[in-house]
Protein backbone atom coordinates (compact mmCIF):
# COMPACT_ATOMS: atom_id res chain seq x y z
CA UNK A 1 105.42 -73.08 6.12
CA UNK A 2 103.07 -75.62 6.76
CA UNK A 3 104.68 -77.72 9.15
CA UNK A 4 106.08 -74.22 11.20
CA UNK A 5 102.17 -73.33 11.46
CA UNK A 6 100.63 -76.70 12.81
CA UNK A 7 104.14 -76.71 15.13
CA UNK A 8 102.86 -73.15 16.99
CA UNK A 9 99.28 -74.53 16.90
CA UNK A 10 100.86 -77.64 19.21
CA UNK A 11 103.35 -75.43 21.05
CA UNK A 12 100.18 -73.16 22.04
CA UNK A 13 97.49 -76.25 22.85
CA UNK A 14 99.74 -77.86 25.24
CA UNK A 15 100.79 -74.06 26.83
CA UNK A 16 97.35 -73.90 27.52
CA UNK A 17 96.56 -77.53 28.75
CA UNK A 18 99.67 -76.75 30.65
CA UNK A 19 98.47 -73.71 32.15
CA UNK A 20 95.20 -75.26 32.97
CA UNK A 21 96.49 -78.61 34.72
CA UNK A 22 98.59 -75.90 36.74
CA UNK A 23 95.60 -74.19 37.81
CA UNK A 24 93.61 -76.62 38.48
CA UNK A 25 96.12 -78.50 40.79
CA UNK A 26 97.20 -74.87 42.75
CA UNK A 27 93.45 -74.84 42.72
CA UNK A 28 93.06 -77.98 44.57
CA UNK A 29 96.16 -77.72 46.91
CA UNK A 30 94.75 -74.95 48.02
CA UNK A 31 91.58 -76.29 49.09
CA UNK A 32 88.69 -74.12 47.06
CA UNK A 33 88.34 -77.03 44.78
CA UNK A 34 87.16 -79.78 46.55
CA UNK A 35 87.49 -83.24 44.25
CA UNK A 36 85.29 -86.04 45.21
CA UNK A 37 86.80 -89.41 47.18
CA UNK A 38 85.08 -92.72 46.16
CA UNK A 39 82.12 -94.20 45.23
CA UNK A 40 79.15 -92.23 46.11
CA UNK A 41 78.54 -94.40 49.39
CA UNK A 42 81.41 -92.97 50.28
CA UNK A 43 80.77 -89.35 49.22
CA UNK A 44 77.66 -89.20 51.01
CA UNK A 45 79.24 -90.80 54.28
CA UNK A 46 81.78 -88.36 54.18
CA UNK A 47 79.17 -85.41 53.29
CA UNK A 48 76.56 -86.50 56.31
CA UNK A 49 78.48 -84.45 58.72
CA UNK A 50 77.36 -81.54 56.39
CA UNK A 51 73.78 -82.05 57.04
CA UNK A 52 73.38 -84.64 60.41
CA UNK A 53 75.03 -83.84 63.60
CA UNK A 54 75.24 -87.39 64.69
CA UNK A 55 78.22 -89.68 63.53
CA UNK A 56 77.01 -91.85 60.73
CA UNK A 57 79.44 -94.49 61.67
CA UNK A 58 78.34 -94.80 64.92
CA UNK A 59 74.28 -94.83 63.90
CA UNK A 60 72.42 -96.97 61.73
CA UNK A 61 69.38 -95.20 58.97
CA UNK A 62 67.02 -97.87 59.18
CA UNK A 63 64.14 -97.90 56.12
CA UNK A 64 61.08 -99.66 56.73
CA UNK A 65 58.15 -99.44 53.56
CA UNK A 66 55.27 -99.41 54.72
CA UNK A 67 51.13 -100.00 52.66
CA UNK A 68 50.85 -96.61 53.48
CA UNK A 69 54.22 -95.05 53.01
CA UNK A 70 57.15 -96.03 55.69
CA UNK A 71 59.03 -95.34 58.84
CA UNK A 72 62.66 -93.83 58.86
CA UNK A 73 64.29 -94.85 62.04
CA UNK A 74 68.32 -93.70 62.89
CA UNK A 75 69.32 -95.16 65.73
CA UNK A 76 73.20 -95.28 67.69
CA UNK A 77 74.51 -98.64 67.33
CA UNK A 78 75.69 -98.69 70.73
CA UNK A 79 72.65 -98.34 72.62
CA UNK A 80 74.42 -96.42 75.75
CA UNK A 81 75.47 -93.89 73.56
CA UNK A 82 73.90 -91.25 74.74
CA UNK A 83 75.36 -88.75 73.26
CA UNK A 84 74.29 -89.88 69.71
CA UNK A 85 70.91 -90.80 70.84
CA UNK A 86 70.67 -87.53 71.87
CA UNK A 87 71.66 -85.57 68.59
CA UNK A 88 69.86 -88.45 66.64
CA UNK A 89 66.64 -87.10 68.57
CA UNK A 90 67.37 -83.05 68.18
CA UNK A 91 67.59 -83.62 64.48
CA UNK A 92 64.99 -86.39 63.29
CA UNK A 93 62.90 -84.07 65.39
CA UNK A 94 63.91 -81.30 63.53
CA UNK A 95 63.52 -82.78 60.27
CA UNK A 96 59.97 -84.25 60.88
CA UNK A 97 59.14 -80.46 61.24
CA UNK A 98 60.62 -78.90 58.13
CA UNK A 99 59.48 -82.10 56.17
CA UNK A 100 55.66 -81.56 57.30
CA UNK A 101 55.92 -77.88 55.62
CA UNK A 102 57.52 -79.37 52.55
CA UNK A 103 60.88 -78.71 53.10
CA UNK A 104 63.29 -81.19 51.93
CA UNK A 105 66.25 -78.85 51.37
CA UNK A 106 68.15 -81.29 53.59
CA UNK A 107 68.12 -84.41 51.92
CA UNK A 108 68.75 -82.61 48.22
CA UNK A 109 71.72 -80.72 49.49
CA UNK A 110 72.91 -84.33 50.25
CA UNK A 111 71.95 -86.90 47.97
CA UNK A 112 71.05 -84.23 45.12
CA UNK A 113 68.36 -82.19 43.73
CA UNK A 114 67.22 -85.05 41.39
CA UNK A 115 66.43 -87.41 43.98
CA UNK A 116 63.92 -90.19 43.37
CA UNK A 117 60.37 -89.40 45.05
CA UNK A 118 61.28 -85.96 46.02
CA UNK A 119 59.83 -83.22 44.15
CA UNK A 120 56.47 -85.36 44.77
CA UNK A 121 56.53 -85.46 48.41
CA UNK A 122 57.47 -81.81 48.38
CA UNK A 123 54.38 -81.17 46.43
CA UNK A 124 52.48 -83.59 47.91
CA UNK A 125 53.30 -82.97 51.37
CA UNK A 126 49.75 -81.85 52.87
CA UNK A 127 47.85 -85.58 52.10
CA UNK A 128 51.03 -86.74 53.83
CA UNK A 129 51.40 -87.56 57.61
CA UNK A 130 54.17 -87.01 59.16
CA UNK A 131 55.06 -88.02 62.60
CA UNK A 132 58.17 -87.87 64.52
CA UNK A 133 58.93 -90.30 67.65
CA UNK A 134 61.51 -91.20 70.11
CA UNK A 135 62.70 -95.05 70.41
CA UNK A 136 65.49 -95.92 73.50
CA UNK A 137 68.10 -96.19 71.17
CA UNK A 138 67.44 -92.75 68.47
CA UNK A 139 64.33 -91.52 66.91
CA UNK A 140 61.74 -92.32 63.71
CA UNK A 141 59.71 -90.41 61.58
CA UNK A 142 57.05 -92.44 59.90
CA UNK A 143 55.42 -90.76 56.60
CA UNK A 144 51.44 -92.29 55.94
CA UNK A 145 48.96 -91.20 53.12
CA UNK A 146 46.66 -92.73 50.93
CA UNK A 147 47.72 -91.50 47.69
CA UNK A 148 48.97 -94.39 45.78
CA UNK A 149 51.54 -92.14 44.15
CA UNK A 150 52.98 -90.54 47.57
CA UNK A 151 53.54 -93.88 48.67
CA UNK A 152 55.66 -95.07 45.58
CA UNK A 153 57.70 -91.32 45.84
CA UNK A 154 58.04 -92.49 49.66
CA UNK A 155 59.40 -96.26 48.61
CA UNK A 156 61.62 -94.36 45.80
CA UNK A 157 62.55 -91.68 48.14
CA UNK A 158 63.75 -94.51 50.63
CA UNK A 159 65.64 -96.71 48.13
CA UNK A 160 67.73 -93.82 46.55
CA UNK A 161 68.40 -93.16 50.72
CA UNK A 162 69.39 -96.75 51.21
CA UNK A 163 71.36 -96.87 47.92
CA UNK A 164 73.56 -93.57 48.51
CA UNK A 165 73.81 -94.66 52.31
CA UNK A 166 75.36 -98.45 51.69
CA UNK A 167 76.55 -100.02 54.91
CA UNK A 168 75.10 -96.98 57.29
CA UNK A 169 71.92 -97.99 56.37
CA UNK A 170 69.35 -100.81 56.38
CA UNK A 171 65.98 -101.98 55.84
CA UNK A 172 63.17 -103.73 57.20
């Protein structure tokens, strides 16, 4: 009686891990379950198109730190692309503006909600300066204050950008 008992108890855990694996997979094949491809370099290059019209592979995130915070220049890696120069400019524009009212929604829905620096700068926003600019080749927007701990949640901010963004991004 034993053995007939823990035979049904096997028989009905691998029906269900059956059943699951099955829905799961139709799941998948059908497209509403979306599984991630790569490293997260990866994830987030093939997630930028969610969030920034321009094509990361044909633009370069530059992150400078700065004493007083830092400077976040994209710019199109072919200079006469002006196309990408162009979208570069719409939306670093456009960012530089929701950032100054303490909206970072953008970044977090790419990189995550638990992103170094953050929540801080968010806070923090009004001692922080925010200034967007056009260069020949894309756009910056360079973040200054004089709070000590703004400008470590800027430097963290950056290096969780250049970590997630691998070989789209840089530094100086």
């Amino acid at each position: 009686m034993n053995t007939v008992r823990k035979n049904l108890l096997l028989v009905s855990i691998i029906s269900v891990l059956t059943g699951s694996l099955l829905t799961v997979g139709l799941l998948v094949a059908a497209g509403w379950i979306v599984l991630p491809q790569g490293d997260r370099q990866t994830v987030v290059h093939d997630m930028g198109a969610q969030v920034m019209p321009f094509n990361l592979g044909d633009t370069t995130h530059i992150f400078e730190m700065t004493k007083t915070g830092g400077i976040q220049h994209v710019v199109a890696r072919d200079p006469d692309d002006a196309a990408q120069i162009v979208l570069i400019q719409q939306h670093l524009n456009h960012e530089a503006m929701r950032f100054a009212a303490g909206d970072f929604s953008d970044p977090t829905s790419l990189h995550g909600n638990e992103m170094p620096g953050i929540q801080e700068l968010a806070d923090g926003v009004e001692q922080v300066s925010i200034e967007y600019s056009v260069l020949p080749d894309g756009a910056q927007i360079t973040f200054t204050t004089q709070d000590l701990s703004l400008i470590t949640a800027i430097h963290r901010w950056f290096g969780a950008q250049l970590s997630d963004h691998g070989p789209d991004a840089t530094y100086r």
